[in-house]
PDB file of N, CA and C in Angstrom:
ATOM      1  N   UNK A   1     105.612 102.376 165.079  1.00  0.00           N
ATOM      2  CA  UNK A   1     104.452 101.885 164.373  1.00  0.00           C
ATOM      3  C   UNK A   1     103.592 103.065 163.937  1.00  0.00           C
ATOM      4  N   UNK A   2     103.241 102.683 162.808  1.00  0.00           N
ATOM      5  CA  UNK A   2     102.351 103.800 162.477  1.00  0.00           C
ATOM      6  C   UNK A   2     100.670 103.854 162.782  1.00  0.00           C
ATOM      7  N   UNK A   3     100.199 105.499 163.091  1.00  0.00           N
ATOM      8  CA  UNK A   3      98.754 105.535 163.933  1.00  0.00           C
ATOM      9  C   UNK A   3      97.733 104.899 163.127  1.00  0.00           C
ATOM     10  N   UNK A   4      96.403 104.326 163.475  1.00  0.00           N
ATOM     11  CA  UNK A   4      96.282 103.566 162.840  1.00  0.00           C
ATOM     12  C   UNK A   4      95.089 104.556 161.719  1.00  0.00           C
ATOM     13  N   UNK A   5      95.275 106.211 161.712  1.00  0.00           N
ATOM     14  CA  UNK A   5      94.769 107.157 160.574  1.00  0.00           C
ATOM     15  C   UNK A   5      95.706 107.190 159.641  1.00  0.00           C
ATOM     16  N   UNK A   6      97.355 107.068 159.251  1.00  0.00           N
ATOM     17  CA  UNK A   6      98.382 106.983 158.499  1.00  0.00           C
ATOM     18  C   UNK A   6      97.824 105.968 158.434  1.00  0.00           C
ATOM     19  N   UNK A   7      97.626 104.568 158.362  1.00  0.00           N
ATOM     20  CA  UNK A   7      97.370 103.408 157.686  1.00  0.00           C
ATOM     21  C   UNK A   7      96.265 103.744 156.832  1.00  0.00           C
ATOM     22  N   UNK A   8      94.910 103.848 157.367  1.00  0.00           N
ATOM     23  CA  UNK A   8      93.867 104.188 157.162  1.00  0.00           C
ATOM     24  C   UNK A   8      94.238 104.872 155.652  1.00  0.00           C
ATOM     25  N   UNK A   9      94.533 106.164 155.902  1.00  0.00           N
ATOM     26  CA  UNK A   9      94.893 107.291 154.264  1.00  0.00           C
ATOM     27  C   UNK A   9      95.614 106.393 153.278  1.00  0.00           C
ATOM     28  N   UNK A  10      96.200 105.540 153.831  1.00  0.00           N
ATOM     29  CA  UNK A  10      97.282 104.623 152.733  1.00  0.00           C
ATOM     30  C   UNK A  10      96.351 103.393 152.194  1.00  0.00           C
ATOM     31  N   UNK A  11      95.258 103.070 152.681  1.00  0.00           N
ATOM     32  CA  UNK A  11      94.752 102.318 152.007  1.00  0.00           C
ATOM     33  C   UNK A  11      93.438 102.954 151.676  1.00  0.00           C
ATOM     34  N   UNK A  12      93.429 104.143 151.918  1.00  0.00           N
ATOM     35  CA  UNK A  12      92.061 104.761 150.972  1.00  0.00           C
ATOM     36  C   UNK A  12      92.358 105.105 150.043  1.00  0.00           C
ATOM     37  N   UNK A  13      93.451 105.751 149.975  1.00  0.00           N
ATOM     38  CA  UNK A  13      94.680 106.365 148.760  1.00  0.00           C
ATOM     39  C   UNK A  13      94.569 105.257 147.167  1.00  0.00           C
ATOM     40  N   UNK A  14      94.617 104.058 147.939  1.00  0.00           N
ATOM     41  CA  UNK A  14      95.053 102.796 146.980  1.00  0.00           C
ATOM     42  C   UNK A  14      94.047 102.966 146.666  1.00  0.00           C
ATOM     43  N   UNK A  15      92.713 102.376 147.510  1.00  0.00           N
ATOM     44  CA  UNK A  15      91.275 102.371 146.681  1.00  0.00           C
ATOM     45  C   UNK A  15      91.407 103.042 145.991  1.00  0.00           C
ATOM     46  N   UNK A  16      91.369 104.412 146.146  1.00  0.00           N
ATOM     47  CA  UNK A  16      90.840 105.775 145.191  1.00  0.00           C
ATOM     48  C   UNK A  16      91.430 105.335 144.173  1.00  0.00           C
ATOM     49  N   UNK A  17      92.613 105.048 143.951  1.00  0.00           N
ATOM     50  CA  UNK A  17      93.800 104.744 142.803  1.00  0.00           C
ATOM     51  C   UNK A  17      92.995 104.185 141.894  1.00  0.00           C
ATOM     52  N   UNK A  18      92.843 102.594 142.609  1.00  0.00           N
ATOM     53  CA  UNK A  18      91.958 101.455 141.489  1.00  0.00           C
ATOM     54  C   UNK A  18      90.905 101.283 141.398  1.00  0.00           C
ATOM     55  N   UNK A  19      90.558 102.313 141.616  1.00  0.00           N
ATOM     56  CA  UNK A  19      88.639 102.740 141.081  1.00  0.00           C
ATOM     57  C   UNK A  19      88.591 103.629 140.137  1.00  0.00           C
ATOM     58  N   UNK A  20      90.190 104.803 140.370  1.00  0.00           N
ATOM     59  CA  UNK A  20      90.003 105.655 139.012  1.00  0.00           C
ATOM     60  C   UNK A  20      90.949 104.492 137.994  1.00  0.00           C
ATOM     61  N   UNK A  21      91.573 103.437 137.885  1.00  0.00           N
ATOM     62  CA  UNK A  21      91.640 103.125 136.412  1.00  0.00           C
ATOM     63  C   UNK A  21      90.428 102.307 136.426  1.00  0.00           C
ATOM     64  N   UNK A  22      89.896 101.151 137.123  1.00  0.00           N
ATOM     65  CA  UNK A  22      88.809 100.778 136.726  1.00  0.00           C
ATOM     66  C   UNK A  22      88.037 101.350 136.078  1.00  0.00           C
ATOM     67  N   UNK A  23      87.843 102.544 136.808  1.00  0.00           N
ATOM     68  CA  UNK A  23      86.389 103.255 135.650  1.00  0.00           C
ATOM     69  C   UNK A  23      86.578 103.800 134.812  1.00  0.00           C
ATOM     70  N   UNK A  24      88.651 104.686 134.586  1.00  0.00           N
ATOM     71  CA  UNK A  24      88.859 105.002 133.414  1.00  0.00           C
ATOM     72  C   UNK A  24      88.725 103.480 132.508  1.00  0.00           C
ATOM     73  N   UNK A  25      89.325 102.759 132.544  1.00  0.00           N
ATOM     74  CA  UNK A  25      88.901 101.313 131.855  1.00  0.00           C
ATOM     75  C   UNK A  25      87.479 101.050 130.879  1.00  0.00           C
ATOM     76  N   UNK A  26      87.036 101.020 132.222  1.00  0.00           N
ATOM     77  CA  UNK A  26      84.995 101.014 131.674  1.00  0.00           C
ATOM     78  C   UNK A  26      84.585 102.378 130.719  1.00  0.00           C
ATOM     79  N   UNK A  27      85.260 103.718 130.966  1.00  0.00           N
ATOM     80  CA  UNK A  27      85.045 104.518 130.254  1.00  0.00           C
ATOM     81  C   UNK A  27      85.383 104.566 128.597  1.00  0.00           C
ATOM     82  N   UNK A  28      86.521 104.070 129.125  1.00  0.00           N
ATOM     83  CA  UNK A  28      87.641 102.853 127.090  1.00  0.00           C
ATOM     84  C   UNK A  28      87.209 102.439 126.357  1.00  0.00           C
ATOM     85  N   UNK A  29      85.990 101.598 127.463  1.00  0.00           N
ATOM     86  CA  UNK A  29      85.656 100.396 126.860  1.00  0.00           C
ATOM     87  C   UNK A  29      84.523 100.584 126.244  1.00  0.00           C
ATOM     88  N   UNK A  30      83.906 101.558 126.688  1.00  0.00           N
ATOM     89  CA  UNK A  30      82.378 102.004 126.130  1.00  0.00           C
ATOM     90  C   UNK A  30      81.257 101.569 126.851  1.00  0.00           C
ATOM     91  N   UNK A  31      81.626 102.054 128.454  1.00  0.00           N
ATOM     92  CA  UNK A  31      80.382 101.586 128.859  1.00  0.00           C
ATOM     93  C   UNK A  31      79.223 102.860 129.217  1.00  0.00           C
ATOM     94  N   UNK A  32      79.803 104.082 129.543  1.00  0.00           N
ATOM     95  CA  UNK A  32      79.008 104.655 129.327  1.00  0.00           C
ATOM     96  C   UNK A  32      78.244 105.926 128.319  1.00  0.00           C
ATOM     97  N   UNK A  33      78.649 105.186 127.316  1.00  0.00           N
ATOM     98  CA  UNK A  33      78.495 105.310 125.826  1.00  0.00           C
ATOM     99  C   UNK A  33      76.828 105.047 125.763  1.00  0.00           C
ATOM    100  N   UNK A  34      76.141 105.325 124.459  1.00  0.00           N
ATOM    101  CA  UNK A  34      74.959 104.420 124.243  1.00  0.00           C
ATOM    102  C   UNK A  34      75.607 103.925 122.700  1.00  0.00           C
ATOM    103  N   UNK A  35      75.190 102.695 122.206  1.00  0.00           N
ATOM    104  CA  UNK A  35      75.397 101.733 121.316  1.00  0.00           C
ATOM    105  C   UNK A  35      74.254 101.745 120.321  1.00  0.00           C
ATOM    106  N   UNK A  36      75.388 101.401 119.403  1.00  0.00           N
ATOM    107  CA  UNK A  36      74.226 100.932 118.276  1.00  0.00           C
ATOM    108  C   UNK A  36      73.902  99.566 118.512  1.00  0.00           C
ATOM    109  N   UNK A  37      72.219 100.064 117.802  1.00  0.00           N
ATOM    110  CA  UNK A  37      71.433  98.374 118.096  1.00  0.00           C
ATOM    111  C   UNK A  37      72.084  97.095 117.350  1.00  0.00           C
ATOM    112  N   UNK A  38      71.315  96.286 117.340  1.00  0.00           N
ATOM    113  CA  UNK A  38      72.362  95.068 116.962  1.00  0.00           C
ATOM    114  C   UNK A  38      71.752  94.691 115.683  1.00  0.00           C
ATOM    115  N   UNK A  39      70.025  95.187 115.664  1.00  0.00           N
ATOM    116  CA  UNK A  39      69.411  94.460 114.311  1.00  0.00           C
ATOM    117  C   UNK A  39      69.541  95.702 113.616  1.00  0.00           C
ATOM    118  N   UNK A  40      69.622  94.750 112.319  1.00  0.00           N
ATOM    119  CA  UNK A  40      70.100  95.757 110.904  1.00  0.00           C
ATOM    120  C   UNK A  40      69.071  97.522 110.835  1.00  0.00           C
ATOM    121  N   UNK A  41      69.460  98.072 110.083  1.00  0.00           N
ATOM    122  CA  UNK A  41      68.713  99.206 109.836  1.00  0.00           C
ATOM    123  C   UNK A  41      67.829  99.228 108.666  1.00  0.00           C
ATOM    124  N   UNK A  42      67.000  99.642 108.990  1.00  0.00           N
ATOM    125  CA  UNK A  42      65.648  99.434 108.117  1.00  0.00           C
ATOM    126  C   UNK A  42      66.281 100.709 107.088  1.00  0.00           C
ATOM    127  N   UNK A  43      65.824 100.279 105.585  1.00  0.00           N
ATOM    128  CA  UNK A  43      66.242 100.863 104.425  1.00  0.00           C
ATOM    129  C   UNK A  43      65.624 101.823 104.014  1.00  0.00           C
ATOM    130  N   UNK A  44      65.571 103.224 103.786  1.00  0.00           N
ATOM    131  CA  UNK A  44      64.639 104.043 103.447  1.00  0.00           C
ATOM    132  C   UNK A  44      64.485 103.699 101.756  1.00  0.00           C
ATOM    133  N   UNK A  45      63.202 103.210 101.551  1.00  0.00           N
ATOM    134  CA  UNK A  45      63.444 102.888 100.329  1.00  0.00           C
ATOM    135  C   UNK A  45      62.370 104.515  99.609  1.00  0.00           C
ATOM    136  N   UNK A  46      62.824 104.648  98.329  1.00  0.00           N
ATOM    137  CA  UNK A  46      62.295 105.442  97.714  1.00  0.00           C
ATOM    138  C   UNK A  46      61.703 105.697  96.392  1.00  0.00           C
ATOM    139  N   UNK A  47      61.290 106.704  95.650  1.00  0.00           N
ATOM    140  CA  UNK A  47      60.631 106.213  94.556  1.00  0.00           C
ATOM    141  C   UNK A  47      62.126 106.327  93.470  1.00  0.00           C
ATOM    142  N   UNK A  48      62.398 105.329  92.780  1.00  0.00           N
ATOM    143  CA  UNK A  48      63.535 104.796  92.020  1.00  0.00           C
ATOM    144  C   UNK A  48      63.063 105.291  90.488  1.00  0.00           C
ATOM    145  N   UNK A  49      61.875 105.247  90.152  1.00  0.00           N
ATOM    146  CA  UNK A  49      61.609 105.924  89.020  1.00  0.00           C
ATOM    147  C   UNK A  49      62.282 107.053  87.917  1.00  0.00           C
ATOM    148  N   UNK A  50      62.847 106.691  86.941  1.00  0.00           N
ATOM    149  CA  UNK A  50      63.413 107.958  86.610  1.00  0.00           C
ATOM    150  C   UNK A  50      65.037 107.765  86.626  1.00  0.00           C
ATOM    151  N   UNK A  51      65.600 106.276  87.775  1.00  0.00           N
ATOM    152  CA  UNK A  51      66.964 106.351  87.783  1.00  0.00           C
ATOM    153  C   UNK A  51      67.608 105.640  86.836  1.00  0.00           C
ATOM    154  N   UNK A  52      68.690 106.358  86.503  1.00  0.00           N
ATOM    155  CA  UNK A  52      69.145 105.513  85.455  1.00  0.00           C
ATOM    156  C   UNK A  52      70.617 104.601  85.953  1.00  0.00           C
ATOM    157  N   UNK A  53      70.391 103.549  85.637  1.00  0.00           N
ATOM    158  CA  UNK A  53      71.333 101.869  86.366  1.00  0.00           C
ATOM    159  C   UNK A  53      72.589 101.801  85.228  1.00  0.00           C
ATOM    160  N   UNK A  54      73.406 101.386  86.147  1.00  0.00           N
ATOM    161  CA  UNK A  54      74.638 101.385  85.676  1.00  0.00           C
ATOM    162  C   UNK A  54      74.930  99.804  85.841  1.00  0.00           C
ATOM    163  N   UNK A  55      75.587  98.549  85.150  1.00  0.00           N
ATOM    164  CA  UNK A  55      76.301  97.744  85.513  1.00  0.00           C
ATOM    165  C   UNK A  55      77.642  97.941  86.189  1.00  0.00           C
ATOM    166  N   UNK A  56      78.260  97.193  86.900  1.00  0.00           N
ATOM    167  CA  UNK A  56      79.557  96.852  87.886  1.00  0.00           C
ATOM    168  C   UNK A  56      80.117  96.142  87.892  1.00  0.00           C
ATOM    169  N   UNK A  57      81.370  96.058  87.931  1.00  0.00           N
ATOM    170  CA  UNK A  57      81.971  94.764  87.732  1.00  0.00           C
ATOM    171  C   UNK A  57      83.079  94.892  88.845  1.00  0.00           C
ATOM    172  N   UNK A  58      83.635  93.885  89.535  1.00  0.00           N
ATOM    173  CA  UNK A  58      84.557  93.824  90.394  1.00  0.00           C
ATOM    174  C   UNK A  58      85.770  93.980  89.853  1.00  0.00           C
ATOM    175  N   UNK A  59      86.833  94.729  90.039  1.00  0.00           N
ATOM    176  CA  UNK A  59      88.203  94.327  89.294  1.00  0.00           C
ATOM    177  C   UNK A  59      89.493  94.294  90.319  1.00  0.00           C
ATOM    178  N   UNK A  60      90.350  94.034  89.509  1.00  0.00           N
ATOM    179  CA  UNK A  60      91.142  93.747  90.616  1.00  0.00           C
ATOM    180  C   UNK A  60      92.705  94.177  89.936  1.00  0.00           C
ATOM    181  N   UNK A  61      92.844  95.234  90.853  1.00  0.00           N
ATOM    182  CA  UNK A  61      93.864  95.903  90.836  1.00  0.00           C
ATOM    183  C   UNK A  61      95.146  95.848  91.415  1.00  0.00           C
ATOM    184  N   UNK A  62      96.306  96.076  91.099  1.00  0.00           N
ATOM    185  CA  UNK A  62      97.992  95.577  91.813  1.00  0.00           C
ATOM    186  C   UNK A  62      97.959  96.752  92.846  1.00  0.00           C
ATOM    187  N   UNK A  63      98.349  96.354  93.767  1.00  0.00           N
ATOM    188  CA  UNK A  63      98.787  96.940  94.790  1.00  0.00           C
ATOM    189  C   UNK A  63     100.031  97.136  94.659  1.00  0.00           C
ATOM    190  N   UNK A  64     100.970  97.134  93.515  1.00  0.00           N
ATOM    191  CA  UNK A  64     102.501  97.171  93.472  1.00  0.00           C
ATOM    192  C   UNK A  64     102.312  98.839  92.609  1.00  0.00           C
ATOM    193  N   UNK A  65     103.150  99.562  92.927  1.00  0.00           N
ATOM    194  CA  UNK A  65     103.341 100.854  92.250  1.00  0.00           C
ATOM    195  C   UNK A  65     104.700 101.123  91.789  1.00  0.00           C
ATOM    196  N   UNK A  66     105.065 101.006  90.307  1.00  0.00           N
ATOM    197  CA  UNK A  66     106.992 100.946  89.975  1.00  0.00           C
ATOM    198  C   UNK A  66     106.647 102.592  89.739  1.00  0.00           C
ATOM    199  N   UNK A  67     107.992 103.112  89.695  1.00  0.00           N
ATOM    200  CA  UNK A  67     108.814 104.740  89.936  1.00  0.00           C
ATOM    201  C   UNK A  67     110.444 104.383  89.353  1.00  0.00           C
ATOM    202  N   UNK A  68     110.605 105.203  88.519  1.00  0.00           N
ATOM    203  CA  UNK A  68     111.811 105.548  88.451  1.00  0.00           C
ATOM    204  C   UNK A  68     112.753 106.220  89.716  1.00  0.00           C
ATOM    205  N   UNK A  69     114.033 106.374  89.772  1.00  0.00           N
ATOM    206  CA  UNK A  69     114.851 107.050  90.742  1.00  0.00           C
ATOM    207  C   UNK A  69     115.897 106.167  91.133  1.00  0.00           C
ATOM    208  N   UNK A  70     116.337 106.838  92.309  1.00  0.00           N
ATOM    209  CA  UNK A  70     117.163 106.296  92.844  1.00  0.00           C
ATOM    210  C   UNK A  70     116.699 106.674  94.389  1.00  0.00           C
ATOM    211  N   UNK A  71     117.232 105.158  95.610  1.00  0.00           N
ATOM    212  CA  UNK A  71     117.045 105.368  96.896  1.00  0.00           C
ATOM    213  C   UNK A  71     118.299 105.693  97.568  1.00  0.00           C
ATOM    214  N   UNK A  72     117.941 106.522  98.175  1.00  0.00           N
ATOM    215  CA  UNK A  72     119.262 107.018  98.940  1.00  0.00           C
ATOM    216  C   UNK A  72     119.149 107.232 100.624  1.00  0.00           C
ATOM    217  N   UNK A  73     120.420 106.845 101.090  1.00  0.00           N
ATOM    218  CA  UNK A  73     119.704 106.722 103.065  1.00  0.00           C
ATOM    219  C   UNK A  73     119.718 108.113 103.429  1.00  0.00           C
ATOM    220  N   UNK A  74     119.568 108.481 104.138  1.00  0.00           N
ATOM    221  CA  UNK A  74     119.489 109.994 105.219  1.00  0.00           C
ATOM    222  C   UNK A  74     120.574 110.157 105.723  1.00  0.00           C
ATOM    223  N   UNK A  75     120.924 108.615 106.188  1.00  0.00           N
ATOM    224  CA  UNK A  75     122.543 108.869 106.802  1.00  0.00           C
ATOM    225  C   UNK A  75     123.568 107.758 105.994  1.00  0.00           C
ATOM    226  N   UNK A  76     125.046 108.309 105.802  1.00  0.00           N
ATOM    227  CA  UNK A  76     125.715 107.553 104.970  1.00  0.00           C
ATOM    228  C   UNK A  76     126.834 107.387 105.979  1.00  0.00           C
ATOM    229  N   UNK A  77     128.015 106.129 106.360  1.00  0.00           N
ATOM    230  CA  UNK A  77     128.952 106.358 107.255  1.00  0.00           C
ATOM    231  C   UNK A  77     129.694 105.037 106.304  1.00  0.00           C
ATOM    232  N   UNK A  78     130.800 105.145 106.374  1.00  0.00           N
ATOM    233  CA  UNK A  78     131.821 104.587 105.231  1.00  0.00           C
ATOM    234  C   UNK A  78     133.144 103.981 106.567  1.00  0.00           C
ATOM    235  N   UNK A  79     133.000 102.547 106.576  1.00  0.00           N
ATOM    236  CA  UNK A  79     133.923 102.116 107.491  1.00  0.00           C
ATOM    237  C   UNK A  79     134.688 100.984 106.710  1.00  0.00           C
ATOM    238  N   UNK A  80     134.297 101.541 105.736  1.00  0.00           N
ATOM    239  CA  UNK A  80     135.120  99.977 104.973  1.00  0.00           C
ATOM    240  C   UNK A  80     136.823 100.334 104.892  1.00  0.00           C
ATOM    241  N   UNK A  81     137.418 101.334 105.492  1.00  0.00           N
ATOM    242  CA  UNK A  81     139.004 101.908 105.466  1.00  0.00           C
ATOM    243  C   UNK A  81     139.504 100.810 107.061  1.00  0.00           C
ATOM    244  N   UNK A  82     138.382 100.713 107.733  1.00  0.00           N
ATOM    245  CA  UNK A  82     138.901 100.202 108.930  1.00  0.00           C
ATOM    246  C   UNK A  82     138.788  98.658 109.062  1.00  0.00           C
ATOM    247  N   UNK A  83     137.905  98.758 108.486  1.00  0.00           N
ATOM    248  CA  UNK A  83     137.279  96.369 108.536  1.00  0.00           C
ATOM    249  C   UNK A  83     138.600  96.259 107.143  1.00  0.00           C
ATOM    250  N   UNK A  84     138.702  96.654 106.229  1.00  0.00           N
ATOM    251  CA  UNK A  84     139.889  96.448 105.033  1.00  0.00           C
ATOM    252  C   UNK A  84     140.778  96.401 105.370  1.00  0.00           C
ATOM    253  N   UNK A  85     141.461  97.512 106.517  1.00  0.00           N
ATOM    254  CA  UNK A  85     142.915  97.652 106.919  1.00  0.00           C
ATOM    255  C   UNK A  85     143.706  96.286 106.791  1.00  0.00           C
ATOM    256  N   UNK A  86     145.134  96.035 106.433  1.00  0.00           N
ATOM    257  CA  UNK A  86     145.508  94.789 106.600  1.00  0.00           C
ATOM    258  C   UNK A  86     145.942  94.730 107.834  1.00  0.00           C
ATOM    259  N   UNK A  87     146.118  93.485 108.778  1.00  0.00           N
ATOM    260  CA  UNK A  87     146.635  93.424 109.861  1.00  0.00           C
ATOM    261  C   UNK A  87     148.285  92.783 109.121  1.00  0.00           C
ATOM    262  N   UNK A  88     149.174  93.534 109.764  1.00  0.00           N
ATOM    263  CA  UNK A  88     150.365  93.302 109.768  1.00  0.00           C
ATOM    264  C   UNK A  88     151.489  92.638 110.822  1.00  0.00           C
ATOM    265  N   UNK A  89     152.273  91.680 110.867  1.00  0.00           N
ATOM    266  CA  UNK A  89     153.138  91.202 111.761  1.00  0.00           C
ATOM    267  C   UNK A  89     153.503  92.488 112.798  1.00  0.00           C
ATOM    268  N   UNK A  90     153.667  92.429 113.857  1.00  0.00           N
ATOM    269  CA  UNK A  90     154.177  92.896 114.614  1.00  0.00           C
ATOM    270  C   UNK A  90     152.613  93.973 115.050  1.00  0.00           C
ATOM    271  N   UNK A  91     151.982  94.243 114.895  1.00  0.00           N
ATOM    272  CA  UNK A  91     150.753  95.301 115.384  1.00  0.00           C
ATOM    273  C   UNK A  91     150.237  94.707 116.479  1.00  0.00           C
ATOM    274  N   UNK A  92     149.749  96.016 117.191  1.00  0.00           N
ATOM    275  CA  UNK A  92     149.233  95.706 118.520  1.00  0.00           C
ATOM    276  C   UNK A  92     147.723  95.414 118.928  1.00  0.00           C
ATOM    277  N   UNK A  93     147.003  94.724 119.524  1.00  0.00           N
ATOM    278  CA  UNK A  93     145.866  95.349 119.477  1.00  0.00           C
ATOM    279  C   UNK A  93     145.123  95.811 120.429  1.00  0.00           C
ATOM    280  N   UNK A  94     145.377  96.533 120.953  1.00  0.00           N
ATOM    281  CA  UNK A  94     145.068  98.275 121.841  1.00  0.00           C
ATOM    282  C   UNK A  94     144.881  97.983 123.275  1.00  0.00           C
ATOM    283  N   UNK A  95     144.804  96.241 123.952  1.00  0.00           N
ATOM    284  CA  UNK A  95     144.259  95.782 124.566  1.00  0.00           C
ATOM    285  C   UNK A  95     145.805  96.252 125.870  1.00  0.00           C
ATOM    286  N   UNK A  96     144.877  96.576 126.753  1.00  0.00           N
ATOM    287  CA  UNK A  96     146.053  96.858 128.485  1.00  0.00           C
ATOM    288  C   UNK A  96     147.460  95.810 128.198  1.00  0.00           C
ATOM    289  N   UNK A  97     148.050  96.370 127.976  1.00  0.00           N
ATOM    290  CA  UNK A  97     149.743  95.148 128.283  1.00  0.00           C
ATOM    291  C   UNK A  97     149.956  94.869 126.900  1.00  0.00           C
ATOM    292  N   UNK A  98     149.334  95.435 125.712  1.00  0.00           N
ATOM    293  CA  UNK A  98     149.900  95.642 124.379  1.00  0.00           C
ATOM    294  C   UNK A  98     150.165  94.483 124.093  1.00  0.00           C
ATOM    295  N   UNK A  99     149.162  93.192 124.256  1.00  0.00           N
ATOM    296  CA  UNK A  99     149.884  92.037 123.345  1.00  0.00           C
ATOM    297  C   UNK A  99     149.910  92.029 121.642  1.00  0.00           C
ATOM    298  N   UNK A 100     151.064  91.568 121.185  1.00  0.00           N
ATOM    299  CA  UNK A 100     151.145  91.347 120.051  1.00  0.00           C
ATOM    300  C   UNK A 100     150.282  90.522 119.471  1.00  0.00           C
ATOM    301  N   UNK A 101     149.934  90.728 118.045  1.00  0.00           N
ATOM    302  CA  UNK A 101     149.042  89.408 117.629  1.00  0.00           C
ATOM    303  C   UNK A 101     149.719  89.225 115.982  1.00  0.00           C
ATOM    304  N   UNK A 102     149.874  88.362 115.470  1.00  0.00           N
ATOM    305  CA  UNK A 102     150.889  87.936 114.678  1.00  0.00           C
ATOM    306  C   UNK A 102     149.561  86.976 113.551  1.00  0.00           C
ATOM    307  N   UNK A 103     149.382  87.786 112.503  1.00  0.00           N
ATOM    308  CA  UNK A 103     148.630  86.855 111.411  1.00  0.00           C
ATOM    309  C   UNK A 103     148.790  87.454 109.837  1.00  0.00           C
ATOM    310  N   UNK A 104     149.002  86.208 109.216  1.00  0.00           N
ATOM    311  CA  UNK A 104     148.989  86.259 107.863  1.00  0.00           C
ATOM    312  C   UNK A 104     147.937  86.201 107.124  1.00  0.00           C
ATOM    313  N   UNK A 105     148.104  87.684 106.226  1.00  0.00           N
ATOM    314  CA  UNK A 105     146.800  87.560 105.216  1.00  0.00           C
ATOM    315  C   UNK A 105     146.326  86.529 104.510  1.00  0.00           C
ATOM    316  N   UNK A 106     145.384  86.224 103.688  1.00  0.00           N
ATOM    317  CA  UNK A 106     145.486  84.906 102.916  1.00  0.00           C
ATOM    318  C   UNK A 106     145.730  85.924 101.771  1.00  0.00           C
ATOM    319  N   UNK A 107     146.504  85.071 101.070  1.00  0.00           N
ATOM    320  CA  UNK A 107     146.687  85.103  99.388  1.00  0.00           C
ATOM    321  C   UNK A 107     145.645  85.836  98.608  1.00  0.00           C
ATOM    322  N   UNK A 108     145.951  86.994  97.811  1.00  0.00           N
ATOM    323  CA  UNK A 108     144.610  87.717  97.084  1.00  0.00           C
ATOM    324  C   UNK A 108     144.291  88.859  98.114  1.00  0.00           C
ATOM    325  N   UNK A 109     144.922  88.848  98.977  1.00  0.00           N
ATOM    326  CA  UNK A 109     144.152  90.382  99.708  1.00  0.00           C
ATOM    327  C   UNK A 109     144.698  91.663  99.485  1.00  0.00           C
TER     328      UNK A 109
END
């Protein structure tokens, strides 16, 4: 059995543990941050005299962008020699005890 100071360290250990994410947590989260207030901000208004006003209009623009080219992958790997292969009467297929497997193409291949 263990003394009861080895217990003791093993569960102070833990505390210590989940008090440092707790408070890293609270630290995340913004608690001991200071915040902005909640009511609006008062406007510095100024003397406007003299400015000259522009009209605005909202518009609305495509988010689609066309380009000429061509796309090409990074990596290219070409297996169509092996899924094409014909299977032929009498071939094996690789499996322990070499059973035969016996099938006819269809017509057109």
């Amino acid at each position: 059995m263990l003394a009861f100071g080895a217990i003791l360290r093993k569960i102070l250990a833990a505390l210590a543990a989940v008090a440092l994410v707790v408070l890293l947590m609270l630290y995340l989260g913004g608690v001991f941050h200071t915040k902005v207030p909640a009511q609006p901000a008062v406007a510095a208004h100024g003397d406007l005299s003299g400015v000259r006003l522009i009209r605005v209009a909202a518009v609305t623009m495509p988010a689609l962008e066309s380009a000429v080219g061509t796309i090409r992958p990074v990596y290219e790997s070409q297996v169509a020699s092996r899924i094409l292969q014909r299977v032929t009467a009498g071939q094996r297929d690789g499996r322990a005890g070499g059973q035969e497997r016996r099938r006819v193409d269809p017509p057109g291949r």
